[in-house]
PDB file of N, CA and C in Angstrom:
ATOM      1  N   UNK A   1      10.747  13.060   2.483  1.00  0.00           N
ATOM      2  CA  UNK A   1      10.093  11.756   2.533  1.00  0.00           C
ATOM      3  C   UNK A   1       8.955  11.818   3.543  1.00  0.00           C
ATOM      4  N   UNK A   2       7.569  11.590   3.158  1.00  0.00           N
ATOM      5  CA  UNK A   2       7.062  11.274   3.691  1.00  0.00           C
ATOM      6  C   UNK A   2       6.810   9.745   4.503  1.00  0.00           C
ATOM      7  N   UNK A   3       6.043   9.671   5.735  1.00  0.00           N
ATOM      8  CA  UNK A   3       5.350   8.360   5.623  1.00  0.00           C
ATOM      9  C   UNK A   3       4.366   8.207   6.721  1.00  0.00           C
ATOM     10  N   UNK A   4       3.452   7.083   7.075  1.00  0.00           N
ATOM     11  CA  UNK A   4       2.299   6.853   7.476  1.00  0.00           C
ATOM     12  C   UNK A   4       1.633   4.995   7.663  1.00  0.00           C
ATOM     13  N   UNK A   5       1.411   5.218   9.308  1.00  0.00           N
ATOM     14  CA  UNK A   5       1.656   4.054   9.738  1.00  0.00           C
ATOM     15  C   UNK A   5      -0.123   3.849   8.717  1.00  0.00           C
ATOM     16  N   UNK A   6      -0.359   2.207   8.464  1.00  0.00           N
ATOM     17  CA  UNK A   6      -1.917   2.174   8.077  1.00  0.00           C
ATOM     18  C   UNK A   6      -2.123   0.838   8.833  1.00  0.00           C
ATOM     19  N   UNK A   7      -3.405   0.403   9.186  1.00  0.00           N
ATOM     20  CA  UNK A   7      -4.285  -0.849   9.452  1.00  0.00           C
ATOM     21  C   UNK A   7      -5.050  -1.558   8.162  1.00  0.00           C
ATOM     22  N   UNK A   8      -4.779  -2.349   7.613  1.00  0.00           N
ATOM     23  CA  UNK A   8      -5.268  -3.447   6.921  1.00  0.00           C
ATOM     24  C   UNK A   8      -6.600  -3.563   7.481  1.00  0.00           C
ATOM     25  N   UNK A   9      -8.096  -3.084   6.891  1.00  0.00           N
ATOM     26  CA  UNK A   9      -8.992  -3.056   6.843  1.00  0.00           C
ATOM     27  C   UNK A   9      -9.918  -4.470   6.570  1.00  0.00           C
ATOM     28  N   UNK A  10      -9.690  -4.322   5.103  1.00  0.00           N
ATOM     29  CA  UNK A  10     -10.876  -5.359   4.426  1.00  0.00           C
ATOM     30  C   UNK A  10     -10.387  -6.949   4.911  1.00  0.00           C
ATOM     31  N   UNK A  11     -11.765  -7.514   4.639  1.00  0.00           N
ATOM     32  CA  UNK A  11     -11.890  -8.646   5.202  1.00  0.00           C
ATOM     33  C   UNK A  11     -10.835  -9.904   4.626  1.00  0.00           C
ATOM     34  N   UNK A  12     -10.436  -9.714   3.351  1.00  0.00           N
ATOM     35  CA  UNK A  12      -9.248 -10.695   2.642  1.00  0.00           C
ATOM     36  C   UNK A  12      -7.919 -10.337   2.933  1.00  0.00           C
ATOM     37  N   UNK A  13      -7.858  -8.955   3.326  1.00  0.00           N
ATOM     38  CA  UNK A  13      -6.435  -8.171   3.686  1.00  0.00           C
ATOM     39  C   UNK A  13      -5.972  -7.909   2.310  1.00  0.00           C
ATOM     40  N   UNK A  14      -4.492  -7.890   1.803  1.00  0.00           N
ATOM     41  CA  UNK A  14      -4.285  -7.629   1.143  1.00  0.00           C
ATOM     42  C   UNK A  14      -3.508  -8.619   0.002  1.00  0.00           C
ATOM     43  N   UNK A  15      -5.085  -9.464  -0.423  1.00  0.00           N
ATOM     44  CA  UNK A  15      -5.160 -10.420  -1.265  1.00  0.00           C
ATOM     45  C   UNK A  15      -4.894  -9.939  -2.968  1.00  0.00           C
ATOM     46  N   UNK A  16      -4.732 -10.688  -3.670  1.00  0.00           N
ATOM     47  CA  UNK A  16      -4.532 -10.651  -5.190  1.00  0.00           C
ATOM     48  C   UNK A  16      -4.700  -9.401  -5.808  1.00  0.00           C
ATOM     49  N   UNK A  17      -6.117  -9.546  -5.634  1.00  0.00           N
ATOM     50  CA  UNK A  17      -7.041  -8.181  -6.901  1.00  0.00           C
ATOM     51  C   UNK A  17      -6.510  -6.814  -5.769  1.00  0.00           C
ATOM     52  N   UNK A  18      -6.504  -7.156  -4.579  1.00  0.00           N
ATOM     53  CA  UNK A  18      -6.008  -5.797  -3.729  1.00  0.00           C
ATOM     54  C   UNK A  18      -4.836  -5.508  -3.737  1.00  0.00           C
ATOM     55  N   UNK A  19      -3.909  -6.093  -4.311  1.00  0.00           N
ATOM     56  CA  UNK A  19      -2.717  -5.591  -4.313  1.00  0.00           C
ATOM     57  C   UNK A  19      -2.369  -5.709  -5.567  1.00  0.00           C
ATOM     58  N   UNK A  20      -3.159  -6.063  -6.198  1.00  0.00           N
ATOM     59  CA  UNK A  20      -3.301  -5.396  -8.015  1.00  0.00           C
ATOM     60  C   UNK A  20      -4.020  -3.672  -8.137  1.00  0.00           C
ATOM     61  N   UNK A  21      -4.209  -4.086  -7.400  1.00  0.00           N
ATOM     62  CA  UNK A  21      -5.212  -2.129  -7.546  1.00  0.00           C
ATOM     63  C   UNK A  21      -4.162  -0.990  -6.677  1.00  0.00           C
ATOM     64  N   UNK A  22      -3.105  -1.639  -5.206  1.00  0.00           N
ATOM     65  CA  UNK A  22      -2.378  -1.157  -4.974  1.00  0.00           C
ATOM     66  C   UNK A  22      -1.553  -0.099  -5.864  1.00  0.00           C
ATOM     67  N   UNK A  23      -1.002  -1.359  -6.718  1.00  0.00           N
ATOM     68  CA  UNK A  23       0.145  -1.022  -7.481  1.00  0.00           C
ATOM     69  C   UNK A  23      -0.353  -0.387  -8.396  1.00  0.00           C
ATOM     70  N   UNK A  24      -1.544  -0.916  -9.141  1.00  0.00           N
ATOM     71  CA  UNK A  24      -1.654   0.476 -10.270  1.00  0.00           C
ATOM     72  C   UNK A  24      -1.853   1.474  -9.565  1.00  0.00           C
ATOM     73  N   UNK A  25      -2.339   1.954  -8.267  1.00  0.00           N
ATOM     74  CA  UNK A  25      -2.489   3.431  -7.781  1.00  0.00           C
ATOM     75  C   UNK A  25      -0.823   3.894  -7.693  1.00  0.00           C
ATOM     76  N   UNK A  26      -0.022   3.441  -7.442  1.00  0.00           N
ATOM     77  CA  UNK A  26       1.580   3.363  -6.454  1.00  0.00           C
ATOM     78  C   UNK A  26       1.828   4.049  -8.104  1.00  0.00           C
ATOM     79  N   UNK A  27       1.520   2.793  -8.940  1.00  0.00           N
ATOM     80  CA  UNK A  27       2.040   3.121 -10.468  1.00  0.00           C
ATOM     81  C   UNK A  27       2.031   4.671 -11.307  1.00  0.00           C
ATOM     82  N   UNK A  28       0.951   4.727 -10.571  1.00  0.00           N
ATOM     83  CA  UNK A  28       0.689   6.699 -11.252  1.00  0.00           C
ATOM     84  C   UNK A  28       1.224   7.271 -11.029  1.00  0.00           C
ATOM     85  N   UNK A  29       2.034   7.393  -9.866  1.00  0.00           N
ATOM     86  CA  UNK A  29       3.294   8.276  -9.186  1.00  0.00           C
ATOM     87  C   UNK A  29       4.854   8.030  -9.582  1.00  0.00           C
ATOM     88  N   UNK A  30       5.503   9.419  -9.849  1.00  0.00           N
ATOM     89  CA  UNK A  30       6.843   9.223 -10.200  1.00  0.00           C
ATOM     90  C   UNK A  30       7.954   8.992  -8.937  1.00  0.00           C
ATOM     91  N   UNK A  31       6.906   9.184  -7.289  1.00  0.00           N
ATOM     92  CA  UNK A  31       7.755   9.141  -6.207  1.00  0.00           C
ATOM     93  C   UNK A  31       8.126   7.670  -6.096  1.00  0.00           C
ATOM     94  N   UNK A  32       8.952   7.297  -5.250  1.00  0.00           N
ATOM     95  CA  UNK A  32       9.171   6.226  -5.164  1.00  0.00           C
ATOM     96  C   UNK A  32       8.330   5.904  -3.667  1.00  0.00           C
ATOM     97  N   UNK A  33       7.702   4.493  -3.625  1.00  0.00           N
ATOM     98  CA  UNK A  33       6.509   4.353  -2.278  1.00  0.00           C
ATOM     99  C   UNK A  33       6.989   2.654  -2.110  1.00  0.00           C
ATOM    100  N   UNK A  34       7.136   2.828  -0.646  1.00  0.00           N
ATOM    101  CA  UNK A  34       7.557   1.573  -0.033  1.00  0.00           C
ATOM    102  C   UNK A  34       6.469   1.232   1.128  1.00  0.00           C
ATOM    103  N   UNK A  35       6.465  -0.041   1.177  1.00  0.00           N
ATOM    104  CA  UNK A  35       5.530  -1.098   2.238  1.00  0.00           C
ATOM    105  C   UNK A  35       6.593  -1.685   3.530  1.00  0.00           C
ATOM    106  N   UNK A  36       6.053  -1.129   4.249  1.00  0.00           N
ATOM    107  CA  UNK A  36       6.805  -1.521   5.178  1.00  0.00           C
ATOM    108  C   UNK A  36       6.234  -2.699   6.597  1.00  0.00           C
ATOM    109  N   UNK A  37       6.696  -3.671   7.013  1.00  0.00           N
ATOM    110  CA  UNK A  37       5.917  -4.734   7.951  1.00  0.00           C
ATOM    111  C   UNK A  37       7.014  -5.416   8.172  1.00  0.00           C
ATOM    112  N   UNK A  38       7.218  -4.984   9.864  1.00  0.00           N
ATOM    113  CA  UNK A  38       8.067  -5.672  10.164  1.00  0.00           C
ATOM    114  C   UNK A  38       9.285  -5.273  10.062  1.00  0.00           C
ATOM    115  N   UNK A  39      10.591  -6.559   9.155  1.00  0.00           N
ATOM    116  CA  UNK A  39      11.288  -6.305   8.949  1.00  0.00           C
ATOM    117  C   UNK A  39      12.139  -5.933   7.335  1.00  0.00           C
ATOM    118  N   UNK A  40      10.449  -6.383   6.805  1.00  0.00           N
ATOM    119  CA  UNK A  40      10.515  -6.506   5.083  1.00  0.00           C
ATOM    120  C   UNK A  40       9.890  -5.054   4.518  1.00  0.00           C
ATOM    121  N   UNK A  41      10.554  -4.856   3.788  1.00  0.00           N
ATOM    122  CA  UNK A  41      10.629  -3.703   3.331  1.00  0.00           C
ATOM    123  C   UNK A  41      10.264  -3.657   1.322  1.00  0.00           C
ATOM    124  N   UNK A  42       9.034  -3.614   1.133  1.00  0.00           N
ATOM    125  CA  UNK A  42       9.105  -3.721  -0.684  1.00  0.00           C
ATOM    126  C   UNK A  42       8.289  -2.156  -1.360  1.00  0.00           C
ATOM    127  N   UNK A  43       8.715  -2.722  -2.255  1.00  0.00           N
ATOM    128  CA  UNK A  43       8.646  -1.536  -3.735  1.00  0.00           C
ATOM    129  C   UNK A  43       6.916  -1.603  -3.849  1.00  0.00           C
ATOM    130  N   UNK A  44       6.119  -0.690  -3.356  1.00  0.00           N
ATOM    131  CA  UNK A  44       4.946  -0.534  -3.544  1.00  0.00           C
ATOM    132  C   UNK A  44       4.571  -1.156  -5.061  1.00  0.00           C
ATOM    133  N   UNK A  45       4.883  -0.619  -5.901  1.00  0.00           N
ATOM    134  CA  UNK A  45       4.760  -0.773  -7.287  1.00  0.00           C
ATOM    135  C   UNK A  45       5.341  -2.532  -7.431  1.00  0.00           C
ATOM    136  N   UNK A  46       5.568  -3.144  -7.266  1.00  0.00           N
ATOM    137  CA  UNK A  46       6.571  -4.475  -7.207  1.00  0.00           C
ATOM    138  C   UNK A  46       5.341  -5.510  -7.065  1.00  0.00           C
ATOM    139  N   UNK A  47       4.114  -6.466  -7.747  1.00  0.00           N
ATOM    140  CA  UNK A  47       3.882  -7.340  -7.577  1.00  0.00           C
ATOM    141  C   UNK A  47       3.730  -8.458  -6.216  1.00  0.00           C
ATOM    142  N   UNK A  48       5.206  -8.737  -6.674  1.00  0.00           N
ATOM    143  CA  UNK A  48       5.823 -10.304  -5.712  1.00  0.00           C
ATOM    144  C   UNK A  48       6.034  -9.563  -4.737  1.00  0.00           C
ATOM    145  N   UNK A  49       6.733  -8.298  -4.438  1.00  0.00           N
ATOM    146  CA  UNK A  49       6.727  -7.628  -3.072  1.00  0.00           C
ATOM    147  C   UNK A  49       5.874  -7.039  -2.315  1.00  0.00           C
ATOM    148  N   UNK A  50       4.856  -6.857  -2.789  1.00  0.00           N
ATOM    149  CA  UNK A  50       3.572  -6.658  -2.113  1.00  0.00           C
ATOM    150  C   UNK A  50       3.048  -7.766  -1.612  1.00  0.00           C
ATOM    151  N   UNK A  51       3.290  -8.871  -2.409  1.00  0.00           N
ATOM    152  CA  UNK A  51       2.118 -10.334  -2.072  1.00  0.00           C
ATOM    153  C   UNK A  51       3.059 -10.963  -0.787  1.00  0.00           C
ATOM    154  N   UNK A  52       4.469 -10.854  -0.965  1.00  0.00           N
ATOM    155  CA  UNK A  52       5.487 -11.216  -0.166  1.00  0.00           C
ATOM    156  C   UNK A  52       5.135 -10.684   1.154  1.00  0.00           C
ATOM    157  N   UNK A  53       4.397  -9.380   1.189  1.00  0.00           N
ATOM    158  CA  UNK A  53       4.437  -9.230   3.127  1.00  0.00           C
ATOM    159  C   UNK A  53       3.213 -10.181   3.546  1.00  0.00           C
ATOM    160  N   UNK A  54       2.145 -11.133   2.415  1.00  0.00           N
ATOM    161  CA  UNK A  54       1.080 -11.853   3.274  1.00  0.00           C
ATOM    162  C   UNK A  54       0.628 -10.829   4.797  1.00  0.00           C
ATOM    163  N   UNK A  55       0.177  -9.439   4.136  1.00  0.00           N
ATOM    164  CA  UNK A  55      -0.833  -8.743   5.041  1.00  0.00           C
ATOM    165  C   UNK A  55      -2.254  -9.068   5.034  1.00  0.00           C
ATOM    166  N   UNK A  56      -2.592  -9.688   6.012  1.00  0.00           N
ATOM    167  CA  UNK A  56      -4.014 -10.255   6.614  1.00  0.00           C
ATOM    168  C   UNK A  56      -4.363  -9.035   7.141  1.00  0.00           C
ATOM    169  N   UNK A  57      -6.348  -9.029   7.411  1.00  0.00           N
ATOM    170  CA  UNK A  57      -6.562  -8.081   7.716  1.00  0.00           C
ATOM    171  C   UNK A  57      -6.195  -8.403   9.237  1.00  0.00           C
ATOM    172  N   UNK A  58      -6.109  -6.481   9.604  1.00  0.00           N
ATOM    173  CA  UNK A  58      -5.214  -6.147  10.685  1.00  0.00           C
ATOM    174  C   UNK A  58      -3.983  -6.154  10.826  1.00  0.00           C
ATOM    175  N   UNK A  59      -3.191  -6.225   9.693  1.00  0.00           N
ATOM    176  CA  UNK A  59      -1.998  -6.137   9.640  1.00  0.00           C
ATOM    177  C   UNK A  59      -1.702  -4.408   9.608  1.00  0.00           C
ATOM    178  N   UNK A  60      -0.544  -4.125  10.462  1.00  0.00           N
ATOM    179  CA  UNK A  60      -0.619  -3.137  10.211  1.00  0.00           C
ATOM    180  C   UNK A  60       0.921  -2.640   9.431  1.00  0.00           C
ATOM    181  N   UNK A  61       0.954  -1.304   8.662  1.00  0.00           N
ATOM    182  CA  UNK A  61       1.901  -1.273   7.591  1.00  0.00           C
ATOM    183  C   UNK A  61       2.400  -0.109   7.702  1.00  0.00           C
ATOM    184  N   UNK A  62       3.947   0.389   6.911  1.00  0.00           N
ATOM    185  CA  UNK A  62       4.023   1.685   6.924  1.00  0.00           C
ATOM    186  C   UNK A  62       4.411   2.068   5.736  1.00  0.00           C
ATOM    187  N   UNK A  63       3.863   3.135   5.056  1.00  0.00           N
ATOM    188  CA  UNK A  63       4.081   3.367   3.690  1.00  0.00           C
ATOM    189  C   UNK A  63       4.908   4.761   3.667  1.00  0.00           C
ATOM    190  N   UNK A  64       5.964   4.705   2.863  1.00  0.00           N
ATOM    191  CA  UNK A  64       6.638   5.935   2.668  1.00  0.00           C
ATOM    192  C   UNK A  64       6.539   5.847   1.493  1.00  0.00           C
ATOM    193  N   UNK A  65       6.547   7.566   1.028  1.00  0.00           N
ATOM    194  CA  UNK A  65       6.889   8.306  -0.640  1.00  0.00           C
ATOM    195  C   UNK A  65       7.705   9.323  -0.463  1.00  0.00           C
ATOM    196  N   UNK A  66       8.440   9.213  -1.582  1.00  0.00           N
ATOM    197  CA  UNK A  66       9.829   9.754  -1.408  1.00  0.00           C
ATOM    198  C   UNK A  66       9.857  10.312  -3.183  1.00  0.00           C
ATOM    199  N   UNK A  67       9.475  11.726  -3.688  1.00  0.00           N
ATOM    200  CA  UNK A  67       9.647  12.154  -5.021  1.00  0.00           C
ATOM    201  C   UNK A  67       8.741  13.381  -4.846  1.00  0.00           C
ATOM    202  N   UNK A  68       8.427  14.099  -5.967  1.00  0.00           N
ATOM    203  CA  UNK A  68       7.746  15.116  -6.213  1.00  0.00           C
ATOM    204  C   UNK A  68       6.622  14.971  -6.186  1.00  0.00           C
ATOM    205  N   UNK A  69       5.600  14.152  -6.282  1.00  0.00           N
ATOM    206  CA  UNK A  69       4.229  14.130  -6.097  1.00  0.00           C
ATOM    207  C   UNK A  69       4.024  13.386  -4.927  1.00  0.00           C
ATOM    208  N   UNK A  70       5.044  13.348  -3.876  1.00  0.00           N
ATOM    209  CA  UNK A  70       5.061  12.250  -2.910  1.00  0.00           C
ATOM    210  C   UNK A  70       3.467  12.219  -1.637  1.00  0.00           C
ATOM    211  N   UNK A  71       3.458  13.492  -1.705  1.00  0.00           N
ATOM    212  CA  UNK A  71       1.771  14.170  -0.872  1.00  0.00           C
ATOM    213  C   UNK A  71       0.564  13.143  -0.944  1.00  0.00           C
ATOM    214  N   UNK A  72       0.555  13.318  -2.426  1.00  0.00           N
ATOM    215  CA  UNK A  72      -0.733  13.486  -3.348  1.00  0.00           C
ATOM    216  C   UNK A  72      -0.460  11.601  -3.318  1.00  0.00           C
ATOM    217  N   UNK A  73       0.635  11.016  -3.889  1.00  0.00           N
ATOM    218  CA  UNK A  73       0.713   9.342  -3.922  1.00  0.00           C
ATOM    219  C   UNK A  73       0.094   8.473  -2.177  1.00  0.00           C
ATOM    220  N   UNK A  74       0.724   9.397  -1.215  1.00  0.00           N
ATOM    221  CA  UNK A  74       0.791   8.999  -0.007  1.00  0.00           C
ATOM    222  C   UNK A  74      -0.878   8.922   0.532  1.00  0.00           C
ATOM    223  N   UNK A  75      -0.878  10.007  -0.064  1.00  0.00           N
ATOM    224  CA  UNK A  75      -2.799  10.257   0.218  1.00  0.00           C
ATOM    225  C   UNK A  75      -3.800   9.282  -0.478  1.00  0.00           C
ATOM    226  N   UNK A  76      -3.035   8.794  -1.524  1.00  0.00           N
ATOM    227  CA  UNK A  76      -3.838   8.202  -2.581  1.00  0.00           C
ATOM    228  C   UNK A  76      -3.935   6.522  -2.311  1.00  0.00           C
ATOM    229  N   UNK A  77      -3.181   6.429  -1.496  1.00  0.00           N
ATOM    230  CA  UNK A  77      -2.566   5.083  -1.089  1.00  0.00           C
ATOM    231  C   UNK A  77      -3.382   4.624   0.064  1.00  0.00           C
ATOM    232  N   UNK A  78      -3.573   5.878   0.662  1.00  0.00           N
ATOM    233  CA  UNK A  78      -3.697   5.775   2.450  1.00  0.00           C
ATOM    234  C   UNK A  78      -5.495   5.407   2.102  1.00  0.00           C
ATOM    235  N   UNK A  79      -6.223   6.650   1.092  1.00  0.00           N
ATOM    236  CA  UNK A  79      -7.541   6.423   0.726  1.00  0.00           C
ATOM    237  C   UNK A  79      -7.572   5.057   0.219  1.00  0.00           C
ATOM    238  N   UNK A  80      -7.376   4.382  -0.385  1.00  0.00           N
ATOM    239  CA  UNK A  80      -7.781   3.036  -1.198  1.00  0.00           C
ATOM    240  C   UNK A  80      -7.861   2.336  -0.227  1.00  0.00           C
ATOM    241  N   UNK A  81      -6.317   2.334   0.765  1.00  0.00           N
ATOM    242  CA  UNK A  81      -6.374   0.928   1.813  1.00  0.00           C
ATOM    243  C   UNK A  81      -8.084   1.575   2.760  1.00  0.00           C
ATOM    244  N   UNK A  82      -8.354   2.730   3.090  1.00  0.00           N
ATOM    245  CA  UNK A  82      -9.258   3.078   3.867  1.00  0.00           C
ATOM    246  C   UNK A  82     -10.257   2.492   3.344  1.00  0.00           C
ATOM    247  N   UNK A  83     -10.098   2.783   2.000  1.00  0.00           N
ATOM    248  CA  UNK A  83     -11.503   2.267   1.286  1.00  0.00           C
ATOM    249  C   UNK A  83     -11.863   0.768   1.169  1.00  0.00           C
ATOM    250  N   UNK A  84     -11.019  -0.072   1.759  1.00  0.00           N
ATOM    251  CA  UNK A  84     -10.888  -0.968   1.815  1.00  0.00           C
ATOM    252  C   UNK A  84     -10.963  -1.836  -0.260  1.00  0.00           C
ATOM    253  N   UNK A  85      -9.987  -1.032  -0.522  1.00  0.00           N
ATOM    254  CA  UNK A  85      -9.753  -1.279  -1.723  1.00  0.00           C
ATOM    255  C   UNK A  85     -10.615  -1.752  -2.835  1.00  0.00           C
ATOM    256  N   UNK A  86     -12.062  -1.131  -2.840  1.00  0.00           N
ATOM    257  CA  UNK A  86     -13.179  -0.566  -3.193  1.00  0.00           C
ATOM    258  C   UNK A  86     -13.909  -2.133  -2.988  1.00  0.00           C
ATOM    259  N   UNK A  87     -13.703  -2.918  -2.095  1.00  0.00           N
ATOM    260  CA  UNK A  87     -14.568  -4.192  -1.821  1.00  0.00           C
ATOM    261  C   UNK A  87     -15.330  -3.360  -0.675  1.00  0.00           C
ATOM    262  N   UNK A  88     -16.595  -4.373  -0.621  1.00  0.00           N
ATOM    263  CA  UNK A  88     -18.000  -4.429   0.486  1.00  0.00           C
ATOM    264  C   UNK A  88     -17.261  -4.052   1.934  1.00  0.00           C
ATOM    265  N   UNK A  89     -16.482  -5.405   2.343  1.00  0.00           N
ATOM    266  CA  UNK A  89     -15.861  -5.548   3.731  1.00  0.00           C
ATOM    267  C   UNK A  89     -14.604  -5.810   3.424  1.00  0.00           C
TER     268      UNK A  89
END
């Protein structure tokens, strides 16, 4: 199992369309990838559990992957939030 603390970048945090683009990235992977804040713990891939941690920017998060492509998902995850989930700010 991997995992990796991240900072909530973009300026909406991790609003609607950003945690729609989350999950289809999470979605490509057969590992299993969790969001972690706090004390709540959700299913990367999961909708309502993503929207459920209400991460504002600067929130900060920890994502684990746990499967065979777990590297490559973890990396893929870590780039988008960097990228600030291909918005301006």
């Amino acid at each position: 199992m991997l995992n990796q603390n991240i900072t909530i970048i973009n300026k909406l945090g991790l609003h609607a369309r950003a945690a729609a683009k989350l999950i289809a990235y999470a979605s490509r992977f057969g590992s299993e990838i969790f969001l972690i804040h706090g004390n709540k713990k959700v299913n990367a891939k999961s909708i309502l559990g993503v929207m459920m941690l209400g991460a504002a920017k600067g929130t900060e998060l920890t994502i684990t992957a746990e499967g065979e492509d777990e590297t490559h998902a973890l990396a893929s995850i870590v780039n988008l939030i960097n990228d600030r989930f291909g918005e301006e700010e």
